[in-house]
PDB file of N, CA and C in Angstrom:
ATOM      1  N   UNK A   1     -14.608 -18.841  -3.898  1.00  0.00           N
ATOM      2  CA  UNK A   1     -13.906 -17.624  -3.572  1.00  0.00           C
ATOM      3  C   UNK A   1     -13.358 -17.014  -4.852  1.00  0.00           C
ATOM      4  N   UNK A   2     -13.812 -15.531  -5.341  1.00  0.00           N
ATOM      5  CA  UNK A   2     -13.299 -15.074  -6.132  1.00  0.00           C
ATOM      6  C   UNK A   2     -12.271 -13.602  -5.281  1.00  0.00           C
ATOM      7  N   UNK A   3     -11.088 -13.866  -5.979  1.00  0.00           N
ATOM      8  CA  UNK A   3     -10.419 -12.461  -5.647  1.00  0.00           C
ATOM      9  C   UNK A   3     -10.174 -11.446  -6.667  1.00  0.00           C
ATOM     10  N   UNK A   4     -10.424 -10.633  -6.776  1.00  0.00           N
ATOM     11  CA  UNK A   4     -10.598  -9.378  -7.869  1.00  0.00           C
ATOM     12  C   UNK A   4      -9.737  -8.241  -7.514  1.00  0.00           C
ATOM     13  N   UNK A   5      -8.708  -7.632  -8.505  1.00  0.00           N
ATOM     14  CA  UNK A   5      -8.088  -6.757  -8.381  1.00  0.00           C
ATOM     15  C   UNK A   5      -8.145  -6.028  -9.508  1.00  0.00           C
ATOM     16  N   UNK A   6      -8.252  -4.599  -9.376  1.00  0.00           N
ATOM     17  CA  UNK A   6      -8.282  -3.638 -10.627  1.00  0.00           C
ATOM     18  C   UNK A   6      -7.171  -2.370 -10.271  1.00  0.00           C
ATOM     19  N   UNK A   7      -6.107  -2.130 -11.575  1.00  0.00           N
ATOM     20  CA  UNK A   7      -5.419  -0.979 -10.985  1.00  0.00           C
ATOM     21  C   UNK A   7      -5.168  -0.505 -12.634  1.00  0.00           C
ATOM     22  N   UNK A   8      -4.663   0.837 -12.353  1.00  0.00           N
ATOM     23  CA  UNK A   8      -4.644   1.445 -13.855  1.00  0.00           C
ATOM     24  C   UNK A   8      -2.992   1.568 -14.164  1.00  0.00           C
ATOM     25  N   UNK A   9      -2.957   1.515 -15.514  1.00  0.00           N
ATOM     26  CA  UNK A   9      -1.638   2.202 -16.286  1.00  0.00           C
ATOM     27  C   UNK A   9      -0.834   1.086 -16.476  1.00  0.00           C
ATOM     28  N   UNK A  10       0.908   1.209 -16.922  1.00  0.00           N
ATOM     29  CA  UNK A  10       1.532   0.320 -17.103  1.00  0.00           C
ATOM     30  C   UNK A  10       1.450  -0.631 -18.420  1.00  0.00           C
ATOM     31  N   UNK A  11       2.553  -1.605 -18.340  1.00  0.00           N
ATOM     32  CA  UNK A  11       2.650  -2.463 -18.923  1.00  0.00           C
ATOM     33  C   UNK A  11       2.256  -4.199 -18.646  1.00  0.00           C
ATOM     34  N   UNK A  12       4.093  -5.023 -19.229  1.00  0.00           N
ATOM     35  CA  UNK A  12       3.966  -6.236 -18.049  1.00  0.00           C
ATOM     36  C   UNK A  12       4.083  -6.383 -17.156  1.00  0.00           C
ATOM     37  N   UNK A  13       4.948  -5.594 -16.372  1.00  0.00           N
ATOM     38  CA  UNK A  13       4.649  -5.267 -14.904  1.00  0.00           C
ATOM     39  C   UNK A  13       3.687  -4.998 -14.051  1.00  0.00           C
ATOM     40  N   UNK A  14       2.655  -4.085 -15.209  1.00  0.00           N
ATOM     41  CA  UNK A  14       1.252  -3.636 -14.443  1.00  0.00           C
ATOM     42  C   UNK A  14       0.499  -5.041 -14.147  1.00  0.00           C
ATOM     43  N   UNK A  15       1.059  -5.883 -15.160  1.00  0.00           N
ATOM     44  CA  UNK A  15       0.127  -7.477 -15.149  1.00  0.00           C
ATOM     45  C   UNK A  15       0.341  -8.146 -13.692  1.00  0.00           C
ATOM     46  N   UNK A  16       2.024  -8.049 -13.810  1.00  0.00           N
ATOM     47  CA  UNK A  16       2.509  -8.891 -12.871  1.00  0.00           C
ATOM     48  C   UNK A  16       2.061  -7.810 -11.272  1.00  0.00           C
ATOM     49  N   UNK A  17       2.036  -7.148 -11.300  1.00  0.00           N
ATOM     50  CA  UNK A  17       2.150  -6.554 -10.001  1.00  0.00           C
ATOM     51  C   UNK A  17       0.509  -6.478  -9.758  1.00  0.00           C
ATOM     52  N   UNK A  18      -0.585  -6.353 -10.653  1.00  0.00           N
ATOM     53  CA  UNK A  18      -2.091  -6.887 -10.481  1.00  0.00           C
ATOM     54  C   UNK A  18      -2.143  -8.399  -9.838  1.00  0.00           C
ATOM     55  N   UNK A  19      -1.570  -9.291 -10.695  1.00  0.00           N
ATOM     56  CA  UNK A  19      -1.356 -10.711 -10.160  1.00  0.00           C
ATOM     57  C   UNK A  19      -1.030 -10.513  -8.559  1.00  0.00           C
ATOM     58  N   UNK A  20       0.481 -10.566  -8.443  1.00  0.00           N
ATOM     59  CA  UNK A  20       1.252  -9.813  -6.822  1.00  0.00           C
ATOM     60  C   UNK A  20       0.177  -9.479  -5.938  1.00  0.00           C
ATOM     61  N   UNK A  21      -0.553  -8.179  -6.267  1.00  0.00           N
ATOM     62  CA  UNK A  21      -1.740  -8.027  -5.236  1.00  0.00           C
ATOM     63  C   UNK A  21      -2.838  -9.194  -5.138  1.00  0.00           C
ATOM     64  N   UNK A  22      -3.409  -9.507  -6.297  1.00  0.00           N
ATOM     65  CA  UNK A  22      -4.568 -10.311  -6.214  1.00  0.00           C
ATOM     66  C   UNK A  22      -3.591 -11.937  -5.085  1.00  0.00           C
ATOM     67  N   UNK A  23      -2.587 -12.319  -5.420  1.00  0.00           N
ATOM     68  CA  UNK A  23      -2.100 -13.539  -4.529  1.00  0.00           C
ATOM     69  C   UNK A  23      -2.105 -13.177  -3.103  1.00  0.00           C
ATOM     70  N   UNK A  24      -1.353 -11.627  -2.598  1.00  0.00           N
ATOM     71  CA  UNK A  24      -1.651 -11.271  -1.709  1.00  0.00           C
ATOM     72  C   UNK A  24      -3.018 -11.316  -0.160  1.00  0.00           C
ATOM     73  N   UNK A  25      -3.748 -11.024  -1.399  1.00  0.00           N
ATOM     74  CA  UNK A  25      -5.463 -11.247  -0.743  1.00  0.00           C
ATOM     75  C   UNK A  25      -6.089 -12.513  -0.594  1.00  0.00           C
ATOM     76  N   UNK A  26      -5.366 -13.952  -1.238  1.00  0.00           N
ATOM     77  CA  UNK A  26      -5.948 -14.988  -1.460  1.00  0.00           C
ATOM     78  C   UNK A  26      -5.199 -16.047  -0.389  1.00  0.00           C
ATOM     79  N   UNK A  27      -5.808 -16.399   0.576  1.00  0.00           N
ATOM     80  CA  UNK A  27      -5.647 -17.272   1.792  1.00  0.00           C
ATOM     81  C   UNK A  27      -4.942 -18.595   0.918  1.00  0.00           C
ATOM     82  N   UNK A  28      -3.869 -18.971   1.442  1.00  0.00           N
ATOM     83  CA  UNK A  28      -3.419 -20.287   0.899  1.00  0.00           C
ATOM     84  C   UNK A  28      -2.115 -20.178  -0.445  1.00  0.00           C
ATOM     85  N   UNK A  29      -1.895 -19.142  -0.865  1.00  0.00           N
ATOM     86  CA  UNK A  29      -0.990 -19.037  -1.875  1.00  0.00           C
ATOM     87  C   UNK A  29       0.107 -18.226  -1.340  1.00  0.00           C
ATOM     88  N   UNK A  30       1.245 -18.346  -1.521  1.00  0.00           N
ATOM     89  CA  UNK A  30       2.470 -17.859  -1.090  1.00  0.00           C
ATOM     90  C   UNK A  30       3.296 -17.436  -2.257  1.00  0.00           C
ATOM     91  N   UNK A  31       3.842 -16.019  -2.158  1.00  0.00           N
ATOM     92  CA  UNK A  31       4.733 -15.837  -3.078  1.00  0.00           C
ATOM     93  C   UNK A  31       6.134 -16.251  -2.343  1.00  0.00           C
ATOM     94  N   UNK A  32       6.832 -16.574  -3.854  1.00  0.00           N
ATOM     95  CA  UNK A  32       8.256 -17.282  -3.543  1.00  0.00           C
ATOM     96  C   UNK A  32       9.155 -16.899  -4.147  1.00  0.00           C
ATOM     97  N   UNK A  33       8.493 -15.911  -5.383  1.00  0.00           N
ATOM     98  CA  UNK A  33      10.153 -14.895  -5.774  1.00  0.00           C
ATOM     99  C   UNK A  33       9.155 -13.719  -5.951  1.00  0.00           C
ATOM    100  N   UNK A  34       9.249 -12.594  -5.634  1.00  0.00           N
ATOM    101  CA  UNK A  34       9.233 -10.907  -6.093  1.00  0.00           C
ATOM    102  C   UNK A  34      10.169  -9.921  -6.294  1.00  0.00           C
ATOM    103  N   UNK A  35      10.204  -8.876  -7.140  1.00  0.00           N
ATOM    104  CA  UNK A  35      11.152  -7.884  -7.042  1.00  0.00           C
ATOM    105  C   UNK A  35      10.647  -6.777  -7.563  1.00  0.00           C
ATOM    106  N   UNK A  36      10.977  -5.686  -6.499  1.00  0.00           N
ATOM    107  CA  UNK A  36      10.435  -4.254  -6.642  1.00  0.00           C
ATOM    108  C   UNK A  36      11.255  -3.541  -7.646  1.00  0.00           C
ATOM    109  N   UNK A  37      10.066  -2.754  -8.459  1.00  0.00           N
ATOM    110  CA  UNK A  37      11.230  -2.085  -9.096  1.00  0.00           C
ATOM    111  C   UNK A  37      12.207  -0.651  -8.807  1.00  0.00           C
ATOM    112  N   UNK A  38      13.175  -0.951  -9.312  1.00  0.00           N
ATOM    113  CA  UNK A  38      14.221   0.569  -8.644  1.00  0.00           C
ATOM    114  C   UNK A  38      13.684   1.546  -8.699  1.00  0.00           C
ATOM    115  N   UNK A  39      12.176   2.263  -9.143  1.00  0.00           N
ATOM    116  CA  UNK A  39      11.667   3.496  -9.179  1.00  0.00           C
ATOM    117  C   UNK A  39      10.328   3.390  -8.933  1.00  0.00           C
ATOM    118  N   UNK A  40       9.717   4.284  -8.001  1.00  0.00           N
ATOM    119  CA  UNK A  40       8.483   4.030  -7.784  1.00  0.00           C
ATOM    120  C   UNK A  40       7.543   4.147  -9.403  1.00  0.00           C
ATOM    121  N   UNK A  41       6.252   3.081  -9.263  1.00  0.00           N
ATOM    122  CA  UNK A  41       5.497   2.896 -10.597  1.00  0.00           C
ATOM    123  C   UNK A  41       4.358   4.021  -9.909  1.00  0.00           C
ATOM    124  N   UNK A  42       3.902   4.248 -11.506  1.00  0.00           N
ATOM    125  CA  UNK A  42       2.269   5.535 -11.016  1.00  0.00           C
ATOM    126  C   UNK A  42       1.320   4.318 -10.626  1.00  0.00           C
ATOM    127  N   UNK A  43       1.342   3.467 -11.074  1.00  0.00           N
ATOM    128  CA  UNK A  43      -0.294   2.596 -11.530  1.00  0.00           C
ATOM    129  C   UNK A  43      -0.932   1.447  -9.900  1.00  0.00           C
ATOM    130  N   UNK A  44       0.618   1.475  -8.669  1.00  0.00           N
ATOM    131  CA  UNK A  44       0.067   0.833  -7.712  1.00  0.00           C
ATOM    132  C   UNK A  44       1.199   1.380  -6.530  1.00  0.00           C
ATOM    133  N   UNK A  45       0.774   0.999  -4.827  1.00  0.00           N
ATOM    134  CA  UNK A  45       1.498   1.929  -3.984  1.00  0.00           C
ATOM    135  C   UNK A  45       2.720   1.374  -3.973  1.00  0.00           C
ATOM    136  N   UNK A  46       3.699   2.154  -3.036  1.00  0.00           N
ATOM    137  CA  UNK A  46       5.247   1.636  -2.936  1.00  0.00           C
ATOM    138  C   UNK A  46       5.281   0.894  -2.211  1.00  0.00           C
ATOM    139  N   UNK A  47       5.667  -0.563  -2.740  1.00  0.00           N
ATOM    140  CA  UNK A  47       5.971  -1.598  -2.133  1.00  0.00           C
ATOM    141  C   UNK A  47       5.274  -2.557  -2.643  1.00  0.00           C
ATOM    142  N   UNK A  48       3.844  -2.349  -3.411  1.00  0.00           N
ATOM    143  CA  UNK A  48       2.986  -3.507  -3.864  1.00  0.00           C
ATOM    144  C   UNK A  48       3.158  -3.699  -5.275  1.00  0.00           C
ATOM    145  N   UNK A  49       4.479  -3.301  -5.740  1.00  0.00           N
ATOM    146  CA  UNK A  49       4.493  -3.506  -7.186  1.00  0.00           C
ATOM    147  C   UNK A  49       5.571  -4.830  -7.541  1.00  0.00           C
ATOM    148  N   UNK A  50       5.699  -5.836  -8.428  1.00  0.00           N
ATOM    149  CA  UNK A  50       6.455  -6.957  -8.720  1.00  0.00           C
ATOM    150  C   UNK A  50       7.068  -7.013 -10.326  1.00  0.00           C
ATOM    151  N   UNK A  51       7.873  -6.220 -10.308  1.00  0.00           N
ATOM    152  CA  UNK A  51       9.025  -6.537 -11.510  1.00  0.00           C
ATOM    153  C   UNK A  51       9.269  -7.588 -12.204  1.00  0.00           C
ATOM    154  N   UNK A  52       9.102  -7.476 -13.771  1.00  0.00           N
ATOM    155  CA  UNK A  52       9.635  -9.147 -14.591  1.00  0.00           C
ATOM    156  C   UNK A  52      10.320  -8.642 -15.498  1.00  0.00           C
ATOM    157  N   UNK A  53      11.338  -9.155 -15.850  1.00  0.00           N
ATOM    158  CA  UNK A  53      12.036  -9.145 -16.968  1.00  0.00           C
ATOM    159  C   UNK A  53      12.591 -10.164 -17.202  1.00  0.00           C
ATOM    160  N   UNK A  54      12.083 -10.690 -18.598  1.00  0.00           N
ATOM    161  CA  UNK A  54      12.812 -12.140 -19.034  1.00  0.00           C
ATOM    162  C   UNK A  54      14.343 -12.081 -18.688  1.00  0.00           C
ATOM    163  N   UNK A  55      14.976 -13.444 -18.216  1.00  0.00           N
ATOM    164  CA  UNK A  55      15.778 -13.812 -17.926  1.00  0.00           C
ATOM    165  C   UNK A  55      16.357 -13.654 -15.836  1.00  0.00           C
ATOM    166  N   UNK A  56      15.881 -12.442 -15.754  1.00  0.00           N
ATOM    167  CA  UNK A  56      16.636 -12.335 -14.150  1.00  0.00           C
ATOM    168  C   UNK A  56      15.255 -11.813 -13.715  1.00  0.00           C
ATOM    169  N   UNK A  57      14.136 -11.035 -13.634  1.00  0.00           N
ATOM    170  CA  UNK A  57      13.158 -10.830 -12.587  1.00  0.00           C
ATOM    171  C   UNK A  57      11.875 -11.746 -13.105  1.00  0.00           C
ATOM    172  N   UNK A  58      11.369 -13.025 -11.752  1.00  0.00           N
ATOM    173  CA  UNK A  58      10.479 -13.322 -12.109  1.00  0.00           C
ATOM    174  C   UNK A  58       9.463 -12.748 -11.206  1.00  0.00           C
ATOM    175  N   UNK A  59       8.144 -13.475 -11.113  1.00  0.00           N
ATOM    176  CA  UNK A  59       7.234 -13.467 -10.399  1.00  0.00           C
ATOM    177  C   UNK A  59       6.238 -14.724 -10.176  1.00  0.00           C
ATOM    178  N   UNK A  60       6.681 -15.139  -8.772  1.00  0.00           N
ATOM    179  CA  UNK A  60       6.289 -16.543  -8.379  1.00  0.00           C
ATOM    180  C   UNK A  60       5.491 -16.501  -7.291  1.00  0.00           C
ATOM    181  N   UNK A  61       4.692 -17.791  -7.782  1.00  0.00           N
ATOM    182  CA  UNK A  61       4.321 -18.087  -6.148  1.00  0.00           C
ATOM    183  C   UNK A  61       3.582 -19.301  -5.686  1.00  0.00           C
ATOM    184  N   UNK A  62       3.252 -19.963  -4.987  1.00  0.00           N
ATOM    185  CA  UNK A  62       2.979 -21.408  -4.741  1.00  0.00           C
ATOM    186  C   UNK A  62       1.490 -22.028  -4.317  1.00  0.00           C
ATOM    187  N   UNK A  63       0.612 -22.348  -4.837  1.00  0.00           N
ATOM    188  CA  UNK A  63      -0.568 -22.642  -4.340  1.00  0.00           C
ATOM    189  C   UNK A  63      -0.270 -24.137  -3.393  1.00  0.00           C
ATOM    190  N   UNK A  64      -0.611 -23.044  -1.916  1.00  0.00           N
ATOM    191  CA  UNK A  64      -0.600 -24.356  -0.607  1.00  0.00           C
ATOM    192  C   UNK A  64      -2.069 -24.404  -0.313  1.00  0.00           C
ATOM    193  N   UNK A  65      -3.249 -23.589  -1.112  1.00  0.00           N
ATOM    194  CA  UNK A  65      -4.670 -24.024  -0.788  1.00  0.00           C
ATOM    195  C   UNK A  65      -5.885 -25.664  -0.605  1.00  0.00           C
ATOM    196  N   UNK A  66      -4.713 -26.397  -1.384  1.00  0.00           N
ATOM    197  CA  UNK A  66      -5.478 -27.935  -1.748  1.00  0.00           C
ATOM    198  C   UNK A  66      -6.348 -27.741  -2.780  1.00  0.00           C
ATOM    199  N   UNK A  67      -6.705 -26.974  -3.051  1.00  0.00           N
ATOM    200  CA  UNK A  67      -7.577 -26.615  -4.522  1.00  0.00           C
ATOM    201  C   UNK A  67      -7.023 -26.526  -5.507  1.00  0.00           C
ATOM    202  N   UNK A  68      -7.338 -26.871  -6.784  1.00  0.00           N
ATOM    203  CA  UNK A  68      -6.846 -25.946  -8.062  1.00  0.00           C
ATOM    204  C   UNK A  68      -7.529 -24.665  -8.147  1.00  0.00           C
ATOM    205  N   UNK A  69      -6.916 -23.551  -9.051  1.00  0.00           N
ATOM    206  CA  UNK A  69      -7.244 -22.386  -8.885  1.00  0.00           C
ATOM    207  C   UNK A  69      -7.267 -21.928 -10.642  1.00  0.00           C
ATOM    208  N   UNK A  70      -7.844 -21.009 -10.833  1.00  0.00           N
ATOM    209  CA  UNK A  70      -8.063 -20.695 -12.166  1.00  0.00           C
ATOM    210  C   UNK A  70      -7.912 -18.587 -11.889  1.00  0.00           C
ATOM    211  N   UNK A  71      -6.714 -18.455 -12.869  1.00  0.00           N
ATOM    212  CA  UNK A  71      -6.544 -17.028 -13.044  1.00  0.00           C
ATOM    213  C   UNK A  71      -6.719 -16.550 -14.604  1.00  0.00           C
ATOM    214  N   UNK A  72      -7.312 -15.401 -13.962  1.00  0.00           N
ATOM    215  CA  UNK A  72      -7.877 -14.871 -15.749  1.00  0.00           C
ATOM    216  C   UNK A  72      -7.436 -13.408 -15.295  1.00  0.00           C
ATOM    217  N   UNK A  73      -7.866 -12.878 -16.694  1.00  0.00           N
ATOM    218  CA  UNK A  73      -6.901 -11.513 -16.957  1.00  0.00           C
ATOM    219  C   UNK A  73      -7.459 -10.747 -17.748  1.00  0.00           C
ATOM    220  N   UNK A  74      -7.734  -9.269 -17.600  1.00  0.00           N
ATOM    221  CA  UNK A  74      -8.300  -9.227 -19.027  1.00  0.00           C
ATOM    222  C   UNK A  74      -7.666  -7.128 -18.884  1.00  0.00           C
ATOM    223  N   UNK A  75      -7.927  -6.372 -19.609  1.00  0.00           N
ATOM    224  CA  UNK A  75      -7.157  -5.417 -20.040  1.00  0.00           C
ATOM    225  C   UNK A  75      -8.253  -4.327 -20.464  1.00  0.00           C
ATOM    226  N   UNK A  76      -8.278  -3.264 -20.346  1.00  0.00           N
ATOM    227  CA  UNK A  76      -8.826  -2.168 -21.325  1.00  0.00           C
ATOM    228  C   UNK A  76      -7.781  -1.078 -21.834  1.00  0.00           C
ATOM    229  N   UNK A  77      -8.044   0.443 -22.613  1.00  0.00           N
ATOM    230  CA  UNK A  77      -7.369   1.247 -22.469  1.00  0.00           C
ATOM    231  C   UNK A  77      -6.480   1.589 -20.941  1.00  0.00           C
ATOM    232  N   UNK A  78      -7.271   1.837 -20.192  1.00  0.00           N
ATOM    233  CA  UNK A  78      -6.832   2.426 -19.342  1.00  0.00           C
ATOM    234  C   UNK A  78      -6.344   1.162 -17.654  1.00  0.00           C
ATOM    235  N   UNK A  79      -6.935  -0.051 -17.636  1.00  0.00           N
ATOM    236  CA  UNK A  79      -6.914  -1.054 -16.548  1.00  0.00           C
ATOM    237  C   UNK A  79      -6.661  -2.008 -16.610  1.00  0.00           C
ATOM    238  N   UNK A  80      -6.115  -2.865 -15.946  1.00  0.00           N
ATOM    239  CA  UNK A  80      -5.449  -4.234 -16.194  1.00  0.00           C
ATOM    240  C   UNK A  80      -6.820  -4.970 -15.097  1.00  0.00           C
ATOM    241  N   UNK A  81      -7.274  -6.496 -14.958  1.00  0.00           N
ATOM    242  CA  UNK A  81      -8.186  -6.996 -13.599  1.00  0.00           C
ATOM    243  C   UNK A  81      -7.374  -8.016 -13.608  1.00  0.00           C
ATOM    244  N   UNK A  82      -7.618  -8.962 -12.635  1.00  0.00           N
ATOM    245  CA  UNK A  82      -7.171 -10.410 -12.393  1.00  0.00           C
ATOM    246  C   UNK A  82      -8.120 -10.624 -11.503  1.00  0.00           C
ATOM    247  N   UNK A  83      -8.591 -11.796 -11.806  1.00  0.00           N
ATOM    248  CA  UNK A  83      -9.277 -12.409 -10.929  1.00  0.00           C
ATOM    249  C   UNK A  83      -8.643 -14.003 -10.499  1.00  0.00           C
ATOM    250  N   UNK A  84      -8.757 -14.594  -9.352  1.00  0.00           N
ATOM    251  CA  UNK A  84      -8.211 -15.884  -8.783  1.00  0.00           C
ATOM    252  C   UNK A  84      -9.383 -16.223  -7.911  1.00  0.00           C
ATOM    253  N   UNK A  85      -9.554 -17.536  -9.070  1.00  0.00           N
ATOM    254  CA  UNK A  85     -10.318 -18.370  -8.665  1.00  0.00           C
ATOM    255  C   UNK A  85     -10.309 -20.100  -8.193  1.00  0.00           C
ATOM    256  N   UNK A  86     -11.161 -20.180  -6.852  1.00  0.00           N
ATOM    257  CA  UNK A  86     -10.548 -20.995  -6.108  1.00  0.00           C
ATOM    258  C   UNK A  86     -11.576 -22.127  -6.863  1.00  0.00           C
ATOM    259  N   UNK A  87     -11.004 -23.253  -7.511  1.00  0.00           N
ATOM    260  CA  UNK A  87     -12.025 -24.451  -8.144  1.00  0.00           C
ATOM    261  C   UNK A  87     -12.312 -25.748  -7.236  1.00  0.00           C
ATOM    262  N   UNK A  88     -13.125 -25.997  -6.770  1.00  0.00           N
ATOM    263  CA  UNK A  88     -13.827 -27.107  -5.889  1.00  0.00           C
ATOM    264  C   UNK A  88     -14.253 -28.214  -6.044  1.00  0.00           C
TER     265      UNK A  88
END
């Protein structure tokens, strides 16, 4: 099982809130801390975005699949991807 997410703009947030969605879609993983940020972002809809800032906002979440999983990341000008992959 690969899960693939692509969204544009942003920063570390754009990372974390790509991650956020891609866990979303993936059967077996649970998030366990999120936080929206106080202003809507351009780069994903209201409500699917996940805030970090060292020290007080993280972004967590728990693999209950029985698998190990492998996440990669990668960036252009304009797009952040993540992919989560389920290892067997």
């Amino acid at each position: 099982m690969v899960i693939r997410k692509k969204v544009y703009g942003g920063g570390n947030c754009q990372v974390s809130s790509t991650l956020y969605n891609a866990v979303l879609d993936a059967p077996g993983l649970v998030v366990t801390e999120r936080h929206e940020h106080s202003n809507n972002v351009p780069y994903v809809q209201k409500g699917k975005d996940a805030a970090v800032a060292y020290g007080s906002y993280d972004f967590k979440f728990r693999n209950d699949t029985g698998n190990d999983i492998k996440i990669t990341c990668s960036s252009d000008s304009s797009s952040v991807t993540t992919n989560i992959i389920s290892i067997q």
